[in-house]
Protein backbone atom coordinates (compact mmCIF):
# COMPACT_ATOMS: atom_id res chain seq x y z
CA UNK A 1 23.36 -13.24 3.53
CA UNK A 2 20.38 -15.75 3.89
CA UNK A 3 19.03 -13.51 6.53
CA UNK A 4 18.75 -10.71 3.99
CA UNK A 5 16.82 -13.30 1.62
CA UNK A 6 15.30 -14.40 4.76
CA UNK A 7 13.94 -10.33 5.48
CA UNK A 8 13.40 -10.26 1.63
CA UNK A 9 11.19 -13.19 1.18
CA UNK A 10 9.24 -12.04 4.51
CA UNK A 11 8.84 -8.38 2.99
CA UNK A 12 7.90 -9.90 -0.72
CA UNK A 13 4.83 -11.57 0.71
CA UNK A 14 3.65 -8.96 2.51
CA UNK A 15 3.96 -6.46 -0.52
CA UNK A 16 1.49 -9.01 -1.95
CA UNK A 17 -0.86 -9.15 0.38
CA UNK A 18 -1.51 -5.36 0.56
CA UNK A 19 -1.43 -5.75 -3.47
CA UNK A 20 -4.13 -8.37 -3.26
CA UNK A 21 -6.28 -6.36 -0.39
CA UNK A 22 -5.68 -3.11 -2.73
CA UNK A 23 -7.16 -4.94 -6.03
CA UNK A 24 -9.97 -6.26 -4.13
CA UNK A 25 -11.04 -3.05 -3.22
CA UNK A 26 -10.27 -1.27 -6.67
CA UNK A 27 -12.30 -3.74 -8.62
CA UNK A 28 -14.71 -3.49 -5.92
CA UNK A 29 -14.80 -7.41 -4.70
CA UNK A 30 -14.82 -5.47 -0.97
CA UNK A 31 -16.09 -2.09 -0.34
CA UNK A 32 -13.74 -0.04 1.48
CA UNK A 33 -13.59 0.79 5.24
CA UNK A 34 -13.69 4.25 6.83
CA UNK A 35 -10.22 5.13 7.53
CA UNK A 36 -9.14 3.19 4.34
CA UNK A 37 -11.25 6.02 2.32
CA UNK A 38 -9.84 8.65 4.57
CA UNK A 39 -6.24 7.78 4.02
CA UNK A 40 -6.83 7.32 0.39
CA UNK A 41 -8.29 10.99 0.45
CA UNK A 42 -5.29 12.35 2.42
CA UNK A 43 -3.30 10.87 -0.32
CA UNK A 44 -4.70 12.17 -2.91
CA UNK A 45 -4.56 15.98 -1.03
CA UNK A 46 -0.80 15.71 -0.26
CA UNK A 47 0.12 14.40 -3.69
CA UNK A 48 -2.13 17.74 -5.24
CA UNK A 49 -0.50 20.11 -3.16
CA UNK A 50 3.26 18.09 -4.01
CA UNK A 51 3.71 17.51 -0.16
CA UNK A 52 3.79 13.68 -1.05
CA UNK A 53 7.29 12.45 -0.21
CA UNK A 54 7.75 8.88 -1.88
CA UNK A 55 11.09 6.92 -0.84
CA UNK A 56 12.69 4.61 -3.32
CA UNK A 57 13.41 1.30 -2.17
């Protein structure tokens, strides 16, 4: 059991670290690299067409 916490804790930080790196480029603190627009653009394609498959966790 505490090495599920352990796993959970691990996974909870990084969630917030994307989260933090994902608000500093919507508010615009950090413009945006290549790829990053690319994927972002891919994204936005697949969810259009409904091809976006989204897992809950």
């Amino acid at each position: 059991m505490s090495e599920v916490k352990s796993e959970m804790s691990d996974l909870l930080f990084i969630l917030q670290k994307i989260e933090s790196i994902i608000d500093t480029r919507l508010i615009g603190e950090v413009e945006p690299e290549d790829d990053e627009i690319r994927l972002i653009e891919e994204y936005q394609d697949r969810k259009s067409k409904g091809t976006l498959i989204l897992h809950e966790i």
